[in-house]
Protein backbone atom coordinates (compact mmCIF):
# COMPACT_ATOMS: atom_id res chain seq x y z
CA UNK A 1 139.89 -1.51 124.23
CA UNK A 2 143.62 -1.21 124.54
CA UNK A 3 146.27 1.11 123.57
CA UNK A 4 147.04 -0.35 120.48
CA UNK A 5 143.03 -1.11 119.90
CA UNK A 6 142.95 3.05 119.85
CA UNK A 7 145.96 3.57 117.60
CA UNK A 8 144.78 0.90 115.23
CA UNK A 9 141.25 3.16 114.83
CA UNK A 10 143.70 6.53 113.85
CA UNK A 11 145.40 4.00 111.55
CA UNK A 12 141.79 2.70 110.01
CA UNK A 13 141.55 6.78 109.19
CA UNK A 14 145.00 7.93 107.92
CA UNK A 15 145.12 9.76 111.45
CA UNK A 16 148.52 8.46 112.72
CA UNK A 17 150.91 10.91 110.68
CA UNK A 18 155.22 10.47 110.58
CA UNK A 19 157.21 13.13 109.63
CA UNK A 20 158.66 16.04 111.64
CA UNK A 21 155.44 18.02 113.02
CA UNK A 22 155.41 21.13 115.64
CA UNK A 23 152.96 20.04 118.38
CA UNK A 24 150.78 22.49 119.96
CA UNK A 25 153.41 23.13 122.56
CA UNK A 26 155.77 23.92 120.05
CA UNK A 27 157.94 20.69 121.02
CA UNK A 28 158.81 18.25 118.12
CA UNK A 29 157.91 15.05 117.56
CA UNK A 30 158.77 12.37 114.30
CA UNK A 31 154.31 10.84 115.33
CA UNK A 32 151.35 13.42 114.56
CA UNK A 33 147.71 12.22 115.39
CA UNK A 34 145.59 14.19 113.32
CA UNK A 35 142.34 13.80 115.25
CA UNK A 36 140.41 15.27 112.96
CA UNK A 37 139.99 12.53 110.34
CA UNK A 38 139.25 10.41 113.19
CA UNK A 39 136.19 12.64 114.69
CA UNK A 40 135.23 13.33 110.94
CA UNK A 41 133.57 9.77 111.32
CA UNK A 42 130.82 9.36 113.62
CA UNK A 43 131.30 5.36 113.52
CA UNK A 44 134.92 6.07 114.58
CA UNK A 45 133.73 8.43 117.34
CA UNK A 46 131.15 6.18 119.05
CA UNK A 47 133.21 3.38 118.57
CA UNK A 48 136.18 5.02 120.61
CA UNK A 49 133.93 7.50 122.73
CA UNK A 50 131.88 4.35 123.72
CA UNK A 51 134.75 2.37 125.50
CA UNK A 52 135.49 5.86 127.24
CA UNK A 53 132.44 5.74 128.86
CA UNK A 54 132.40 2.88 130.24
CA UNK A 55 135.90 3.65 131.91
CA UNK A 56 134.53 6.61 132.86
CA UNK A 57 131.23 5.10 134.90
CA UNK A 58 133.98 2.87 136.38
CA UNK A 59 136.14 5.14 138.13
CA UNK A 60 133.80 8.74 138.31
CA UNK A 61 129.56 7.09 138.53
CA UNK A 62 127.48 9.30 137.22
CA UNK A 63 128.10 11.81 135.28
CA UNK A 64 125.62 15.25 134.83
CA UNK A 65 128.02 17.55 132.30
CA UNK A 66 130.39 16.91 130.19
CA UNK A 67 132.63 20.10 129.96
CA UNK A 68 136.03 20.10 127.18
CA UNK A 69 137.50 22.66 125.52
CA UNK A 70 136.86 24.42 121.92
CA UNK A 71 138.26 23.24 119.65
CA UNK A 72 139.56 19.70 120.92
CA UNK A 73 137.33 18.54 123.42
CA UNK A 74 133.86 19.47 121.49
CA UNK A 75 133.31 16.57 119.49
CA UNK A 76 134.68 14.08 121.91
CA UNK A 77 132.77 15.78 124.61
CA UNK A 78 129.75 15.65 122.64
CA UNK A 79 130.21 11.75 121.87
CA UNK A 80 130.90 11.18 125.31
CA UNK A 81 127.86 12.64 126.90
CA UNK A 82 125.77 11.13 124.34
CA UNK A 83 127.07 7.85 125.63
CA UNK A 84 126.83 8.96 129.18
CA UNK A 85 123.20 10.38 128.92
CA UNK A 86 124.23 13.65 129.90
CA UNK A 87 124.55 17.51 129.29
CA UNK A 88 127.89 18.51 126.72
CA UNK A 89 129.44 21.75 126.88
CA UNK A 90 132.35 23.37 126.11
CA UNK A 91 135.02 26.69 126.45
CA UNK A 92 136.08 28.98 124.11
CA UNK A 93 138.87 31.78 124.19
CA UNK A 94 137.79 35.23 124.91
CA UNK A 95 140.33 37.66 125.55
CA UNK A 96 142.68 34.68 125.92
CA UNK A 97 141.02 32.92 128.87
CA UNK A 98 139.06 29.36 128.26
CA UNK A 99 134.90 31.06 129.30
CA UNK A 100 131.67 29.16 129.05
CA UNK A 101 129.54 31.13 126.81
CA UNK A 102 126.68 30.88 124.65
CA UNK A 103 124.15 30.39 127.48
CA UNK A 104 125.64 27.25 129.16
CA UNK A 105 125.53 26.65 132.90
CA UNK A 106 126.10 24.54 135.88
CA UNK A 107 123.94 23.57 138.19
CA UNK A 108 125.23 23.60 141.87
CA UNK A 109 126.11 20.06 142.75
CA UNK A 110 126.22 18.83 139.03
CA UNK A 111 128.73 16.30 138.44
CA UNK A 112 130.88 17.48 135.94
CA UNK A 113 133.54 15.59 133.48
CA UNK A 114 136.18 17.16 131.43
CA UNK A 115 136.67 15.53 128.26
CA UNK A 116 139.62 16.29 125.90
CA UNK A 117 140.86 14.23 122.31
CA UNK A 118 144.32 14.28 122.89
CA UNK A 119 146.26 14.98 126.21
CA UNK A 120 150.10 15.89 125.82
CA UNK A 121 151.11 18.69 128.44
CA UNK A 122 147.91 18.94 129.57
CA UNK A 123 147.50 23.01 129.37
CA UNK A 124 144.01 23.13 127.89
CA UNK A 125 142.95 20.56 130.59
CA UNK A 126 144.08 22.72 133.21
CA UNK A 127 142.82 26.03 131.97
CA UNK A 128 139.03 24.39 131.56
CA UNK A 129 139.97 23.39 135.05
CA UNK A 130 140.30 26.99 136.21
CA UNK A 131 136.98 28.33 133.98
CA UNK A 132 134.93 25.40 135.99
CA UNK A 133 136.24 27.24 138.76
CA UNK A 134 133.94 29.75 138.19
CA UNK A 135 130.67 27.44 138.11
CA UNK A 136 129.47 25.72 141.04
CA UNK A 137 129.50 21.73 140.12
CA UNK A 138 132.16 19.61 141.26
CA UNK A 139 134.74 18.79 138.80
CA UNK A 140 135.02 14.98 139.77
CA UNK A 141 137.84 14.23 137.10
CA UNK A 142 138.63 14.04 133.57
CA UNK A 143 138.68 11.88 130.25
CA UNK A 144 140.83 11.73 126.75
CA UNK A 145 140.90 9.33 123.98
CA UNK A 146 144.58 9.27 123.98
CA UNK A 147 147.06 10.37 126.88
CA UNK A 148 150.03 11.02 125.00
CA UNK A 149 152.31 12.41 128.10
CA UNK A 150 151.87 8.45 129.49
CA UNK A 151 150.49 9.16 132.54
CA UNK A 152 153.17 12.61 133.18
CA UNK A 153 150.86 15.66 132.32
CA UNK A 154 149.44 17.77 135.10
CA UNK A 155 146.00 18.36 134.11
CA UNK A 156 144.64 19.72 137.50
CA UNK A 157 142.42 16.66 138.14
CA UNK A 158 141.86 12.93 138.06
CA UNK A 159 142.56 11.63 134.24
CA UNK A 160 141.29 8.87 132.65
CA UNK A 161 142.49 7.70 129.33
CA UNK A 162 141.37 5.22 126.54
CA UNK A 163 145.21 4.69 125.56
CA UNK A 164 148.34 6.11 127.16
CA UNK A 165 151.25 6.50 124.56
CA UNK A 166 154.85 7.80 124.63
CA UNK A 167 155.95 8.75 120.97
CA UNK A 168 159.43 10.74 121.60
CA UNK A 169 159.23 14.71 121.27
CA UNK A 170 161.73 17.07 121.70
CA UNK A 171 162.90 20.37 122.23
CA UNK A 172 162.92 22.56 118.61
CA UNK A 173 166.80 23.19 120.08
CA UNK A 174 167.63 19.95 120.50
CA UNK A 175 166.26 17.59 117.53
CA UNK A 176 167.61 14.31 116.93
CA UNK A 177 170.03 14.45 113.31
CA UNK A 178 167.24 12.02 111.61
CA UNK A 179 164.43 14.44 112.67
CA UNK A 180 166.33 17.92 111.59
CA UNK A 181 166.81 16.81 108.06
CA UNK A 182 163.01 16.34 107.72
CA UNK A 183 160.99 19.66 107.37
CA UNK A 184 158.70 20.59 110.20
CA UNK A 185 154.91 20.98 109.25
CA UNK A 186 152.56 22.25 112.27
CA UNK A 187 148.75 20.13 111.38
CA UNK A 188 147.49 21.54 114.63
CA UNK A 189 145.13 24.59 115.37
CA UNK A 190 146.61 25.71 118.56
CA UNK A 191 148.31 29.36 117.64
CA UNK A 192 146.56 30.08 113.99
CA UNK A 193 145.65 32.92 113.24
């Protein structure tokens, strides 16, 4: 599946959004993906979370837990393992801090995956990083539907991607004339209250 394979499935759902949207990092950019309507659809999911797998058996083996983070990386996660015949599990914020709660564990020695939706500065990667930390399986890498940092994030480990993108964002003090004259709408769940 290629780049534009990926795009053309958040186009099949009214997931690939233009308009002037605040990303999760607060940057601006003119292209929202709007994941949701995309994991809404479990034929959509398997379909994309499918030829993840595969890339993921290619370039980690076997896989025991698949770890992502709340809310993002829980139905891709989920998908994933189910494709991977393996354990899901994800973080949630207490106090903050990405935790594993709710009675999930790590074996020692487990192989574990991160799996994310979307990847663009790759901070929620790197804090379920730091809360695997605290588990003793071996992180051997990570996975996301769509990279959209192309390749630049840090996300604290190995990343492989169904698609690598590079729509233009920008700094909220430095906006393009084109994009400034459009209202900003912020779709994501990052910050709500």
């Amino acid at each position: 599946m290629t780049s534009e394979d990926v795009l053309e499935v958040f186009r099949e759902a009214g997931a690939l959004l233009e308009g002037h949207f605040i990303l999760s990092s607060g940057r601006r950019s003119p292209v929202f993906l709007q994941k949701a309507l995309v994991f809404s659809r479990p034929e959509l999911s398997a379909r994309l979370c499918g030829a993840l797998a595969e890339k993921v058996r290619e370039t980690f083996g076997k896989i025991d837990v698949v770890a992502g983070p709340a809310v993002g990386g829980i139905i891709p996660g989920y998908e994933l393992a189910r494709q991977l015949g393996c354990r899901s599990i994800f973080a949630e914020r207490v106090d903050g801090q990405l935790t594993f709660r709710r009675g999930f564990s790590i074996a020692h020695g487990e192989r574990v995956l991160i799996a994310e939706d979307i990847v663009t500065t790759g901070l929620s990667f790197r804090e379920t990083v730091e809360a695997l930390a605290k588990h003793p399986g071996v992180v051997v890498g990570g996975s996301c539907v769509i990279d959209r940092s192309n390749g630049k994030a840090d996300v604290g480990c190995q990343l492989v991607s169904l698609a690598q993108v590079d729509f233009p964002d920008y700094d909220p003090e430095d906006l393009p004339p084109e994009l400034a004259s459009v209202p900003a709408v912020k779709p994501g769940s990052r910050g709500l209250a």
